[in-house]
PDB file of N, CA and C in Angstrom:
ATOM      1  N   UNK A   1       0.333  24.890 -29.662  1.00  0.00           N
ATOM      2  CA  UNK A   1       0.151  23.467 -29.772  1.00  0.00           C
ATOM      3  C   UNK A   1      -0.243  22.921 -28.393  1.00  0.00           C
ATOM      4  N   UNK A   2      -1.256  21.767 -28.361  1.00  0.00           N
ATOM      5  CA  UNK A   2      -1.968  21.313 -27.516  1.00  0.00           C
ATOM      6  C   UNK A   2      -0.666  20.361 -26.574  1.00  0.00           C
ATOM      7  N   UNK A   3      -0.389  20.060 -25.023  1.00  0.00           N
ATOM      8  CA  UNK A   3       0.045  19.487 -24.514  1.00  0.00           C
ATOM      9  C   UNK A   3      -0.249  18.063 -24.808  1.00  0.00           C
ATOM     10  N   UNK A   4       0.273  16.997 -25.281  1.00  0.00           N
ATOM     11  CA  UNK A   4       0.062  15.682 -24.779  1.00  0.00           C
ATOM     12  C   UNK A   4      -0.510  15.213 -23.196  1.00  0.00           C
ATOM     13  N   UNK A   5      -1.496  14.689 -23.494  1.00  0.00           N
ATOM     14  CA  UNK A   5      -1.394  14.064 -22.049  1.00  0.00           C
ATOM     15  C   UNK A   5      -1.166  13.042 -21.101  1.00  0.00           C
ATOM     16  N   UNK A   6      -0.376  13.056 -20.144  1.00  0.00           N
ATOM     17  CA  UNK A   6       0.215  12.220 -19.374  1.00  0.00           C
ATOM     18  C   UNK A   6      -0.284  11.552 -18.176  1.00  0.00           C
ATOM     19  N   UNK A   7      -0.368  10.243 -17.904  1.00  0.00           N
ATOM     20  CA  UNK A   7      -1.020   9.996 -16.802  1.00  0.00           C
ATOM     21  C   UNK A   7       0.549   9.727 -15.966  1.00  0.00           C
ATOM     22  N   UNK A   8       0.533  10.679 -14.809  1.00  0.00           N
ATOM     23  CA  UNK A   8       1.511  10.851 -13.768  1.00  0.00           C
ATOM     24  C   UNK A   8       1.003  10.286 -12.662  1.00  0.00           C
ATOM     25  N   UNK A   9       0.176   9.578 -12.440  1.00  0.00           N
ATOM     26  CA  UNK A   9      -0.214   9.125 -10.952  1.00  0.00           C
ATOM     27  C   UNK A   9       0.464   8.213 -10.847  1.00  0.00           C
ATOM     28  N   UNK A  10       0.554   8.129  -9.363  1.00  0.00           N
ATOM     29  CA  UNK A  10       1.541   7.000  -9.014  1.00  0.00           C
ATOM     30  C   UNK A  10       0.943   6.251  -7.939  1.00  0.00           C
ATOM     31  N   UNK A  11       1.183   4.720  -8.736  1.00  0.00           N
ATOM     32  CA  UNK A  11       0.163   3.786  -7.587  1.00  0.00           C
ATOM     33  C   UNK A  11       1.199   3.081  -6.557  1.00  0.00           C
ATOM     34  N   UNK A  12       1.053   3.265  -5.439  1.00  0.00           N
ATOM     35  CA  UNK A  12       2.015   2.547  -4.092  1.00  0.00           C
ATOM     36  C   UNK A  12       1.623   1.683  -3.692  1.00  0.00           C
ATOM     37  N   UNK A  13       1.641   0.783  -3.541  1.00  0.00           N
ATOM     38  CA  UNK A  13       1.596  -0.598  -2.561  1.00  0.00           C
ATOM     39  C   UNK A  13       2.373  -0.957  -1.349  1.00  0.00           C
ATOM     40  N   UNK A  14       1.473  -1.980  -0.539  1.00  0.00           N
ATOM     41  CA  UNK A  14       2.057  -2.628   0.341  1.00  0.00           C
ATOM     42  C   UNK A  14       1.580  -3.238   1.049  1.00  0.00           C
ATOM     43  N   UNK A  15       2.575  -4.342   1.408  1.00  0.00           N
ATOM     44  CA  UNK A  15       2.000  -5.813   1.433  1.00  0.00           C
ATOM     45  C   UNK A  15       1.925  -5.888   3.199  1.00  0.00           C
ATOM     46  N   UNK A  16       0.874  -6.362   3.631  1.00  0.00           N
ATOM     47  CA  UNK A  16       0.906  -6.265   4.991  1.00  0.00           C
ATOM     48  C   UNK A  16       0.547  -8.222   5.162  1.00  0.00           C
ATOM     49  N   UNK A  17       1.048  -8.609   6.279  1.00  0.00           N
ATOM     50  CA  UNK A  17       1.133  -9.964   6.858  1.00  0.00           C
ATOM     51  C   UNK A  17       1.082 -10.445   7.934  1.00  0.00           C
ATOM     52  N   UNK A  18       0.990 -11.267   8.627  1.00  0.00           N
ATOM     53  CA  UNK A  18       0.613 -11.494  10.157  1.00  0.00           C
ATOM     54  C   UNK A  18       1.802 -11.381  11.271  1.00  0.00           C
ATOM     55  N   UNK A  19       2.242 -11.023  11.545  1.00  0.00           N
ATOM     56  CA  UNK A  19       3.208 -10.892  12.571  1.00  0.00           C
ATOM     57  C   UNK A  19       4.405  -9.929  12.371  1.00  0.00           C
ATOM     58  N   UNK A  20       3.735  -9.080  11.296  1.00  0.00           N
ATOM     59  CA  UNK A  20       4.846  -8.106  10.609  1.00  0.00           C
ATOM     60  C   UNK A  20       5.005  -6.936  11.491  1.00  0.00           C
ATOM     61  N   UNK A  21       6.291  -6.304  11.675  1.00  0.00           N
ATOM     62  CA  UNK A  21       5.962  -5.158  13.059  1.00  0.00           C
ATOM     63  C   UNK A  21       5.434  -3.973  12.472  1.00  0.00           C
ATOM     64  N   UNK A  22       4.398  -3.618  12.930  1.00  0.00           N
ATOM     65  CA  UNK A  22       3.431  -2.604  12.358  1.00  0.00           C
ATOM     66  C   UNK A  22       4.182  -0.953  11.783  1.00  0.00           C
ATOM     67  N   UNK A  23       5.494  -1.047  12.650  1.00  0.00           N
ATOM     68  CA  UNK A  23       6.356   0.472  12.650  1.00  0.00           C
ATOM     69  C   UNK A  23       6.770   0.328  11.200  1.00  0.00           C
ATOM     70  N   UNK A  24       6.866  -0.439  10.834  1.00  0.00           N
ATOM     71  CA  UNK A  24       7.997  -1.127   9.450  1.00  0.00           C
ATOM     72  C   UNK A  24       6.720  -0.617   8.318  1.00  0.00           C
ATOM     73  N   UNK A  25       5.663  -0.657   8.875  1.00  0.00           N
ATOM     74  CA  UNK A  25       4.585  -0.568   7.831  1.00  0.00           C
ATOM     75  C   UNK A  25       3.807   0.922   7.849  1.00  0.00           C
ATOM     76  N   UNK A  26       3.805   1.436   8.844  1.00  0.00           N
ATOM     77  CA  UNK A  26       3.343   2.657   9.277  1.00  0.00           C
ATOM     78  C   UNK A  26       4.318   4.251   9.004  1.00  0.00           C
ATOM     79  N   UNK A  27       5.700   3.885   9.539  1.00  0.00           N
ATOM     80  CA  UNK A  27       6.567   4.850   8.767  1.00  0.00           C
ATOM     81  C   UNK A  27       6.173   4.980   7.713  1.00  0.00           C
ATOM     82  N   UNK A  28       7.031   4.309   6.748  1.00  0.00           N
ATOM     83  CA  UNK A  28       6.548   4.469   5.612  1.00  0.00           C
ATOM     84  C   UNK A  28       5.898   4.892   5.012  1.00  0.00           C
ATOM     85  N   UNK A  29       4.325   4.080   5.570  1.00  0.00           N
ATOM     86  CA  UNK A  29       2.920   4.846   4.975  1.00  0.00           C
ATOM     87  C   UNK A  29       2.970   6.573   5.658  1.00  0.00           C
ATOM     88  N   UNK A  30       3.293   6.921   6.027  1.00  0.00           N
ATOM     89  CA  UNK A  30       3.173   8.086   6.343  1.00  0.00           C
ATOM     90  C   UNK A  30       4.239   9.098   5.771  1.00  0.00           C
ATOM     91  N   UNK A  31       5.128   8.830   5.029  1.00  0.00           N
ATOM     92  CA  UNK A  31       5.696   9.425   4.285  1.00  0.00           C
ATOM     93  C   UNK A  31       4.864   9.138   2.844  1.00  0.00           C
ATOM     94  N   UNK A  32       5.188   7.715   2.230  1.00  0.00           N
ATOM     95  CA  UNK A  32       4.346   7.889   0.737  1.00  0.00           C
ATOM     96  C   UNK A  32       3.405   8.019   0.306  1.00  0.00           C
ATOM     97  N   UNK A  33       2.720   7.870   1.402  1.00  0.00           N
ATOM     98  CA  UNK A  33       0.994   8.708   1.549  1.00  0.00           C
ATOM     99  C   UNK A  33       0.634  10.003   0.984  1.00  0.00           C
ATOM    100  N   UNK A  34       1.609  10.756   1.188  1.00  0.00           N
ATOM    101  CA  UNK A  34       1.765  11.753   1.512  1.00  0.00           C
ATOM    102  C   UNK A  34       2.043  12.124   0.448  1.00  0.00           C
ATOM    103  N   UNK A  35       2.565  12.131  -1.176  1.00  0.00           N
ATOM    104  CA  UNK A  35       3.436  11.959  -2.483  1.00  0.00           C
ATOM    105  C   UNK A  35       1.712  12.559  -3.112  1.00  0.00           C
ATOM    106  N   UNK A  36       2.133  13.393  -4.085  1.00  0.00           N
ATOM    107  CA  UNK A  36       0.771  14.572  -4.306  1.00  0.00           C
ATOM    108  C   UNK A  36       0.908  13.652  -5.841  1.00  0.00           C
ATOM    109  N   UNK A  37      -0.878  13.234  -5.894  1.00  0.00           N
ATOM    110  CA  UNK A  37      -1.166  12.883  -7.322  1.00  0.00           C
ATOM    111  C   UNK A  37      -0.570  11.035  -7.238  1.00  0.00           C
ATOM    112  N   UNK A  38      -1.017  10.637  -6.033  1.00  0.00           N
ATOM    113  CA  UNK A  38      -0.660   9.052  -6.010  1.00  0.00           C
ATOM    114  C   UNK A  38      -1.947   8.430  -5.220  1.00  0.00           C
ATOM    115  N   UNK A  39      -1.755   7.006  -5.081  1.00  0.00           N
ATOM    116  CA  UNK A  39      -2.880   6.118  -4.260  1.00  0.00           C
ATOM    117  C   UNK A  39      -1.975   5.859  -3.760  1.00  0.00           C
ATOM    118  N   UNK A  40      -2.251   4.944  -2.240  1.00  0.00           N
ATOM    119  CA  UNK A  40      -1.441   3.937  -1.375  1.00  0.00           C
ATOM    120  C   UNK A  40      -2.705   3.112  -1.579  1.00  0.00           C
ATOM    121  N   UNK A  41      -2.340   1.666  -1.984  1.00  0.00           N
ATOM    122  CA  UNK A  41      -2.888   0.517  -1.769  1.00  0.00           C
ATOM    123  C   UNK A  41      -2.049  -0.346  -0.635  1.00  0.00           C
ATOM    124  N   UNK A  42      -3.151  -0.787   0.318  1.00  0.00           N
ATOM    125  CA  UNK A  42      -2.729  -2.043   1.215  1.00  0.00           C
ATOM    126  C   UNK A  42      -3.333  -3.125   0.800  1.00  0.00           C
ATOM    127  N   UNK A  43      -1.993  -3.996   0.710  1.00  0.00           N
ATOM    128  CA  UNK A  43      -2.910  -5.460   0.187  1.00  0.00           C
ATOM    129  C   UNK A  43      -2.201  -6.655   1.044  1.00  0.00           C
ATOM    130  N   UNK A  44      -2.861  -8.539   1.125  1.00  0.00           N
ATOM    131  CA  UNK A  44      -2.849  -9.253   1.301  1.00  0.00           C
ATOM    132  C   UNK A  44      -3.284 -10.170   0.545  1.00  0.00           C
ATOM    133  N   UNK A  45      -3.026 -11.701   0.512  1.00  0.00           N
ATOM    134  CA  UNK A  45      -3.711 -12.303  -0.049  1.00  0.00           C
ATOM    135  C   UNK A  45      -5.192 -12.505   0.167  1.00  0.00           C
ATOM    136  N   UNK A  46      -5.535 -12.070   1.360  1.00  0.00           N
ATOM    137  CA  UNK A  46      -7.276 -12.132   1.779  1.00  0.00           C
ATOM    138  C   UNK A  46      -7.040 -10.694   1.809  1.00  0.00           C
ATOM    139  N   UNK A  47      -8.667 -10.201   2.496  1.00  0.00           N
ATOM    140  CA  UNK A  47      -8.933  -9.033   2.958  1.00  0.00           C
ATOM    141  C   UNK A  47      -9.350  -8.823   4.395  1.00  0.00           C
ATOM    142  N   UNK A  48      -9.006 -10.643   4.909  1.00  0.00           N
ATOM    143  CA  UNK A  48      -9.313 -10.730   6.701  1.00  0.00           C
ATOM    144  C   UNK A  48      -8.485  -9.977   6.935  1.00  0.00           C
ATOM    145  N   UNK A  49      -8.933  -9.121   8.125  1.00  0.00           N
ATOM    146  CA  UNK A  49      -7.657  -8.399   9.164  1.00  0.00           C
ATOM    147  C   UNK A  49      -6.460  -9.557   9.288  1.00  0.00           C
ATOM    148  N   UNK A  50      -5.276  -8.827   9.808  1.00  0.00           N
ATOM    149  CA  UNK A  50      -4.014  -9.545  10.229  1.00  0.00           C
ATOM    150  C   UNK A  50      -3.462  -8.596  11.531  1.00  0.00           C
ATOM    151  N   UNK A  51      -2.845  -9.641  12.309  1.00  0.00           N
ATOM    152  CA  UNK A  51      -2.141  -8.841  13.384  1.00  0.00           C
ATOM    153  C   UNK A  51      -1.222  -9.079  13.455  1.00  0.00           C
ATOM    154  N   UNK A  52      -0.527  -8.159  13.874  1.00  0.00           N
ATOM    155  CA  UNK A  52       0.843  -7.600  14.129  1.00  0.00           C
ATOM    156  C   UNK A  52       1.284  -8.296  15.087  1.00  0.00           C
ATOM    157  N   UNK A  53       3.030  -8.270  15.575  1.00  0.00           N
ATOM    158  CA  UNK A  53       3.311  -9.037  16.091  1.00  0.00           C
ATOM    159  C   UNK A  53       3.421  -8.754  17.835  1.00  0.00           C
ATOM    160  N   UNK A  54       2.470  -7.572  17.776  1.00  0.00           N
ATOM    161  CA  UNK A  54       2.583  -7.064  18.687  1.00  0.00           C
ATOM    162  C   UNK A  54       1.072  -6.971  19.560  1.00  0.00           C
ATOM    163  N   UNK A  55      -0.037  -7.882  18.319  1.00  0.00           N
ATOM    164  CA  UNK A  55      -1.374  -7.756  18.104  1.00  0.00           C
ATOM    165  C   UNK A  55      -2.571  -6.987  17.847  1.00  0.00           C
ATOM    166  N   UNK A  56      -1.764  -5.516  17.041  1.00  0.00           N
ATOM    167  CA  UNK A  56      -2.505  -4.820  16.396  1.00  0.00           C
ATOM    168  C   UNK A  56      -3.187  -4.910  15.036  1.00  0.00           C
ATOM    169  N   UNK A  57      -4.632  -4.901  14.838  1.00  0.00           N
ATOM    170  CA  UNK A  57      -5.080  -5.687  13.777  1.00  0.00           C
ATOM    171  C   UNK A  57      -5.168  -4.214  12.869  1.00  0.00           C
ATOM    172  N   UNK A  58      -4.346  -4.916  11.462  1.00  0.00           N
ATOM    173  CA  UNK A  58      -4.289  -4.176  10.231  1.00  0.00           C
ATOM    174  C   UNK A  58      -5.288  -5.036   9.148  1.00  0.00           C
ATOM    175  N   UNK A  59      -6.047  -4.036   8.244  1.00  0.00           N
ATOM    176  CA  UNK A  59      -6.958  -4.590   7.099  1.00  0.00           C
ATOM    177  C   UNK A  59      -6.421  -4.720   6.109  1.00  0.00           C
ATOM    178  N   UNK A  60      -6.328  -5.471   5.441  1.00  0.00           N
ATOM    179  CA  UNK A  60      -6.327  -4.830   4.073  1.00  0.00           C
ATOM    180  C   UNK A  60      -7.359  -4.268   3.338  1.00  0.00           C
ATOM    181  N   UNK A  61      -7.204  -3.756   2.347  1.00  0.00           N
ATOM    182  CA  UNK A  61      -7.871  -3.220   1.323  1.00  0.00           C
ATOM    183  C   UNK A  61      -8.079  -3.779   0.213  1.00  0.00           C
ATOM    184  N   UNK A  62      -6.992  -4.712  -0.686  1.00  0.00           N
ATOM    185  CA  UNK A  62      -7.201  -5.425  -1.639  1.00  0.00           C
ATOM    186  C   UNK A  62      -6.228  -6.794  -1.396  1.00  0.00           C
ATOM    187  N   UNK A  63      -6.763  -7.759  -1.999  1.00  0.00           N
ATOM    188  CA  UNK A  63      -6.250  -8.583  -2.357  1.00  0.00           C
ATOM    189  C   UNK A  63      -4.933  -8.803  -3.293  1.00  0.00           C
ATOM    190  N   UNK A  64      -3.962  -9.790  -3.049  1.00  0.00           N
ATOM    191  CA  UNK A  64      -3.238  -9.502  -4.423  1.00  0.00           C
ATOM    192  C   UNK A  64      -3.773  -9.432  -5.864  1.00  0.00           C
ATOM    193  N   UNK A  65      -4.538 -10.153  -6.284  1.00  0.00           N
ATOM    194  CA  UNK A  65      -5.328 -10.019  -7.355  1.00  0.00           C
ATOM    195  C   UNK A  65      -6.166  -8.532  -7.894  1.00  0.00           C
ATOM    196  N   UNK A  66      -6.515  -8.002  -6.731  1.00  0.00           N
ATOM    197  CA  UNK A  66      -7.491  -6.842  -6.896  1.00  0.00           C
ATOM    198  C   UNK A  66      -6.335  -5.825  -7.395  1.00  0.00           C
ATOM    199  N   UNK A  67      -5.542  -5.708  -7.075  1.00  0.00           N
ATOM    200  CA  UNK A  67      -4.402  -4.681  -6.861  1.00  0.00           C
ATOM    201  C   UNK A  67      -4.137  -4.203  -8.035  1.00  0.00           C
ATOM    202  N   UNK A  68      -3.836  -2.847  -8.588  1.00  0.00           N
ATOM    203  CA  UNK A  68      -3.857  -2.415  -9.676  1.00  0.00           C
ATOM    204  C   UNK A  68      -2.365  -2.727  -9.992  1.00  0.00           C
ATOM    205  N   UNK A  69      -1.489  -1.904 -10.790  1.00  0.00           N
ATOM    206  CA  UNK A  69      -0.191  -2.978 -11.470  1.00  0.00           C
ATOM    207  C   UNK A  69       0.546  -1.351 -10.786  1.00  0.00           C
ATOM    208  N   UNK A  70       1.713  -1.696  -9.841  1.00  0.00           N
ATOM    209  CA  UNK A  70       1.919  -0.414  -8.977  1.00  0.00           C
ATOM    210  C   UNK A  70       3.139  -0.226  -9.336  1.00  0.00           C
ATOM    211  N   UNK A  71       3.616   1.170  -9.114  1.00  0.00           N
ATOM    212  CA  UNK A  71       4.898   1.936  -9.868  1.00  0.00           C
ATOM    213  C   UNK A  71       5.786   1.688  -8.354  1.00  0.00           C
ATOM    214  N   UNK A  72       5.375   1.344  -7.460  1.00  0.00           N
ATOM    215  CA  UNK A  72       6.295   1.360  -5.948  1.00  0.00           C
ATOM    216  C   UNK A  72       5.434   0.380  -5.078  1.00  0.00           C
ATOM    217  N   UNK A  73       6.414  -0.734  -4.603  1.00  0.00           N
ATOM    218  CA  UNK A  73       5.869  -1.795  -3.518  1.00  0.00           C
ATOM    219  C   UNK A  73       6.612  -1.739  -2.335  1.00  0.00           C
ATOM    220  N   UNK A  74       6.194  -1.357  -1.152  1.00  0.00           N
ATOM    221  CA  UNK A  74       6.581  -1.378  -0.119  1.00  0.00           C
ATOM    222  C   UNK A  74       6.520  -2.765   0.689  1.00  0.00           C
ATOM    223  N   UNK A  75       7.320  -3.717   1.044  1.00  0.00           N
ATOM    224  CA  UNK A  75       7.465  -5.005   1.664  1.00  0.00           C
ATOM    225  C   UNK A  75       7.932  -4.740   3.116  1.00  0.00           C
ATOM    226  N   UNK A  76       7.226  -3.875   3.959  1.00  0.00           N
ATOM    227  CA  UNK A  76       7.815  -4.254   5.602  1.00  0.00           C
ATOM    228  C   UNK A  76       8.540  -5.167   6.096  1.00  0.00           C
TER     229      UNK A  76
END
């Protein structure tokens, strides 16, 4: 008998903002990045760069709107 099939991907998010400390956002991404058979989405309400509070400029990638509907949200 044929397996059912399952969609196991796992979509991650996280919300990046202007004065947010970049470590809070970067750990992280570097662990759930890392999770085999997933996306990391970075999002904002725009897609202008934002800087850190330290003045390192982070992009986003999507908008809140664009953002697919995610199984894990990371909030720095």
């Amino acid at each position: 008998m044929d397996k059912p099939e399952t969609n196991n991907h796992l979509h991650i998010g996280a919300i990046i903002f202007p004065r947010l400390d970049q470590s809070d956002f970067t750990g992280p991404f570097e662990v759930l990045s890392r999770i085999p058979d997933s996306t990391f989405h970075i999002a904002w309400k725009e897609k202008a760069p934002v800087r850190d509070v330290r003045g390192l400029v982070l992009t986003p990638e999507k908008t809140f709107a664009e953002a697919p509907q995610l199984d894990l949200l990371l909030v720095p």
